[in-house]
C-alpha atoms as a PDB file:
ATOM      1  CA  UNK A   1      77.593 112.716 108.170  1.00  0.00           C
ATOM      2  CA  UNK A   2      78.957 110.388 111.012  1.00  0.00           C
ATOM      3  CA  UNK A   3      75.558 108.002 109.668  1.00  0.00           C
ATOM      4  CA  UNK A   4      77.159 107.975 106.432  1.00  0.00           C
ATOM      5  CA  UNK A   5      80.413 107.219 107.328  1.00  0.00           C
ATOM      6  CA  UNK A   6      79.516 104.211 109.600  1.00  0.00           C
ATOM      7  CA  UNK A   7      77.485 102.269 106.480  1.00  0.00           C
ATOM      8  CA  UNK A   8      80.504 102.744 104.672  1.00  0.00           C
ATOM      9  CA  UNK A   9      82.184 100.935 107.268  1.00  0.00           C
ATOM     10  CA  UNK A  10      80.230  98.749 108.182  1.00  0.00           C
ATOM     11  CA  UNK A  11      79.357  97.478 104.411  1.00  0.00           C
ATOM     12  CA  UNK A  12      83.327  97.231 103.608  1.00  0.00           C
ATOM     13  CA  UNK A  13      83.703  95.601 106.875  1.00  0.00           C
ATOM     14  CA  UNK A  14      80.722  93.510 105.804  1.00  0.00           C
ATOM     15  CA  UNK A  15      81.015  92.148 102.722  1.00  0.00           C
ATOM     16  CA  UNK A  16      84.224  93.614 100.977  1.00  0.00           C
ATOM     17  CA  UNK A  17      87.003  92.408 103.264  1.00  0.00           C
ATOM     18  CA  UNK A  18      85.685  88.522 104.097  1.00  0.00           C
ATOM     19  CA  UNK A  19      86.195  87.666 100.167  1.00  0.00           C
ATOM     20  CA  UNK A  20      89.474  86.082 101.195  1.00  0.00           C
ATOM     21  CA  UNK A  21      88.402  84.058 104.215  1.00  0.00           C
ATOM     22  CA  UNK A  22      85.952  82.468 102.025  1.00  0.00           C
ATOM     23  CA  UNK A  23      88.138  81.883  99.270  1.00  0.00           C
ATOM     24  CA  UNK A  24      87.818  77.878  98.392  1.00  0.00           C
ATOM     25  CA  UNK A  25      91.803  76.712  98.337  1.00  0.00           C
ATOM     26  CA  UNK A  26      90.720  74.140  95.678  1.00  0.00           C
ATOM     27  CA  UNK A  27      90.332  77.187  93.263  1.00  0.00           C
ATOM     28  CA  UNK A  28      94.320  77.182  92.935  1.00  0.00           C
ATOM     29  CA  UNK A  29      95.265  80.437  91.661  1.00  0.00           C
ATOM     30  CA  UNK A  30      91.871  82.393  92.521  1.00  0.00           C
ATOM     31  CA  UNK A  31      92.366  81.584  95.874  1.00  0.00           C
ATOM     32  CA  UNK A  32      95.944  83.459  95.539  1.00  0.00           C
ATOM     33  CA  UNK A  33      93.873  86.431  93.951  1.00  0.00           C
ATOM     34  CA  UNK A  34      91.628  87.061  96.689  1.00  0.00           C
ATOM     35  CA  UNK A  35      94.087  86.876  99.323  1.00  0.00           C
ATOM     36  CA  UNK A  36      95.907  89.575  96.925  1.00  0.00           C
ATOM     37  CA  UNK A  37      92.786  91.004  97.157  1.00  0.00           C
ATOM     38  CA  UNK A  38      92.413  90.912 101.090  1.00  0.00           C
ATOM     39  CA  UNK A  39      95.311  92.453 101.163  1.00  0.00           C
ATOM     40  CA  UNK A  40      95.217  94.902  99.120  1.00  0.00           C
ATOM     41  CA  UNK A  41      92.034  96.208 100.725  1.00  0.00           C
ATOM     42  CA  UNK A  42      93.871  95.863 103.975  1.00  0.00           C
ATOM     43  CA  UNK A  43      96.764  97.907 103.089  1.00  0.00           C
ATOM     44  CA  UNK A  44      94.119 100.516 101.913  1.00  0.00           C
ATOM     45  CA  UNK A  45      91.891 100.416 104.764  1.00  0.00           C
ATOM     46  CA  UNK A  46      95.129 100.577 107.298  1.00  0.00           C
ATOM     47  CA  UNK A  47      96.090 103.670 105.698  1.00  0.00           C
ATOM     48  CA  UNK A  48      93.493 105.581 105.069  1.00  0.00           C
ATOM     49  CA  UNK A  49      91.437 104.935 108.752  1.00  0.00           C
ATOM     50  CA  UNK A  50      94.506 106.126 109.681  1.00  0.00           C
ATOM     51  CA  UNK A  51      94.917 109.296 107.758  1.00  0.00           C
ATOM     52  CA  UNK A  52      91.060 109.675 108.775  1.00  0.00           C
ATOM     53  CA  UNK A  53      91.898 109.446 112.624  1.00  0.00           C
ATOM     54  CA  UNK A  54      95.041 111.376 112.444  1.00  0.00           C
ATOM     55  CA  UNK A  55      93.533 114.355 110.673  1.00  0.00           C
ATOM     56  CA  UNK A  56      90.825 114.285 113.098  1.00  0.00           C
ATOM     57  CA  UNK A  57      92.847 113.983 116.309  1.00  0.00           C
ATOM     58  CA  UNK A  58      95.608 116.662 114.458  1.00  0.00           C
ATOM     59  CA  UNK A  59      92.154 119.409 114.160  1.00  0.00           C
ATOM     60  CA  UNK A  60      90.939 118.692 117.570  1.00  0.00           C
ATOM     61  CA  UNK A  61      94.322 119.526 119.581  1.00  0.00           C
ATOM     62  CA  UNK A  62      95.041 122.019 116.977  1.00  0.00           C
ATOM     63  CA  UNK A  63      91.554 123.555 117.949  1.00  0.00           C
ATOM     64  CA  UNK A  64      91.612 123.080 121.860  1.00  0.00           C
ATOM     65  CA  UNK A  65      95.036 124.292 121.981  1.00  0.00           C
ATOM     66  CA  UNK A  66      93.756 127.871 119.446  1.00  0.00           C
ATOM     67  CA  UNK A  67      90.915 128.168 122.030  1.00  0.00           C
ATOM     68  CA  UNK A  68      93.195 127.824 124.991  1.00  0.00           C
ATOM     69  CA  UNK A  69      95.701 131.053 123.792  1.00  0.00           C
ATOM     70  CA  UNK A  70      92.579 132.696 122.311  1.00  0.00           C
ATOM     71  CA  UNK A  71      90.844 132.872 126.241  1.00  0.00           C
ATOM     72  CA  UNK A  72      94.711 133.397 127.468  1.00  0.00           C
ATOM     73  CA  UNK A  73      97.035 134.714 125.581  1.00  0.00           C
ATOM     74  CA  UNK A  74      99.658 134.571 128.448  1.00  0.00           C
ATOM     75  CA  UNK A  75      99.676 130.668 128.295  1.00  0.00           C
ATOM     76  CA  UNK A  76     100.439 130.538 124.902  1.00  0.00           C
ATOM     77  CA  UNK A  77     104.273 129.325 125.527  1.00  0.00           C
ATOM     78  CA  UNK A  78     102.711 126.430 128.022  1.00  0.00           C
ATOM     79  CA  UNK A  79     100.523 125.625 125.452  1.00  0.00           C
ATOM     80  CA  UNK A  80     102.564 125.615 122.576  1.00  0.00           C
ATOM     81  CA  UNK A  81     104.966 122.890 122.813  1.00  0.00           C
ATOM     82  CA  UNK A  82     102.336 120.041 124.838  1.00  0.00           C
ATOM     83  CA  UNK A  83     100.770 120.681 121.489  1.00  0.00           C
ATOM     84  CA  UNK A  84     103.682 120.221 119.248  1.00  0.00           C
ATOM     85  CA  UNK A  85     104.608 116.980 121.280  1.00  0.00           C
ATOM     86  CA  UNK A  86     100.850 115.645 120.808  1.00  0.00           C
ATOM     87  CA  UNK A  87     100.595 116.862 117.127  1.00  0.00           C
ATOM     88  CA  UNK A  88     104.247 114.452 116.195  1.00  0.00           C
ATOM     89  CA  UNK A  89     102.779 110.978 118.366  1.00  0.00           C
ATOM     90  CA  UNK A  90      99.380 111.624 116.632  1.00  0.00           C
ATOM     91  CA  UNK A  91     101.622 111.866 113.214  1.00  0.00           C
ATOM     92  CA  UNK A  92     103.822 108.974 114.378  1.00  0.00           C
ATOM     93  CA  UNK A  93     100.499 106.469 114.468  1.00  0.00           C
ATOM     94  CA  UNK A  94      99.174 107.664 111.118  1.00  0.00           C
ATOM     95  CA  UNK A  95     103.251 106.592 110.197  1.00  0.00           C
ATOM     96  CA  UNK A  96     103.207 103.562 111.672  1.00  0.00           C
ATOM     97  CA  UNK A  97      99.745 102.538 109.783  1.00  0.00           C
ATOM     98  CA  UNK A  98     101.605 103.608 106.526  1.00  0.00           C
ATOM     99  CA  UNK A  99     104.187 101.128 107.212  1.00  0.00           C
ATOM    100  CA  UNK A 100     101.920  98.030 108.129  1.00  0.00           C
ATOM    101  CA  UNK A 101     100.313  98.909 104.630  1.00  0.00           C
ATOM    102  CA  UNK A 102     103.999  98.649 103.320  1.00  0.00           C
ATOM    103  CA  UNK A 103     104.096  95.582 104.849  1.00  0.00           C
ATOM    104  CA  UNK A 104     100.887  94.066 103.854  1.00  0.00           C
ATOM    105  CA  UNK A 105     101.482  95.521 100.067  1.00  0.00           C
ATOM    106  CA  UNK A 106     104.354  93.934 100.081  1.00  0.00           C
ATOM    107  CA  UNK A 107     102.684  90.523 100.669  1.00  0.00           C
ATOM    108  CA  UNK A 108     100.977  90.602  97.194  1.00  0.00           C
END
């Protein structure tokens, strides 16, 4: 699965998002669509790596703090609220990506 997901990258990173650095200016207003284009696919990319990493950084505290009060069940109020506090700055990044693809969608 993590194969899959890295030719995926790797061909978007490849040969989808360089269409606007090799846009030729003298092509008026094509050269306005693929920088529309760039970032468009920018905007997308920003927000969904983002909503990839955040789910899986979310699952993986989520989990290691589970296993934590599942081997000891005392610690489960020192555990709880590290976790909460690492579960909102995980969310905060994931927010901040959504607003740079604001920001680039608002570009177009």
């Amino acid at each position: 699965m993590k194969k899959l997901i890295a030719r995926i990258s790797v061909f978007f990173i490849a040969f989808i998002a360089p269409m606007s650095v090799f846009a030729q200016e003298s092509m008026g207003e094509m050269s306005d669509a693929y920088k529309a284009l760039g970032l468009a696919l920018g905007a997308g990319f920003a927000i969904g790596f983002a909503a990839f990493g955040g789910a899986i950084g979310q699952s993986r505290a989520a989990s290691a703090a589970l296993e934590g009060i599942g081997r000891n069940p005392g610690a489960a109020d020192k555990l709880f609220t590290p976790m909460i506090i690492a579960l909102a700055l995980i969310e905060s990044l994931v927010i901040y990506a959504l607003l740079i693809a604001f920001m680039l969608y608002g570009k177009i």
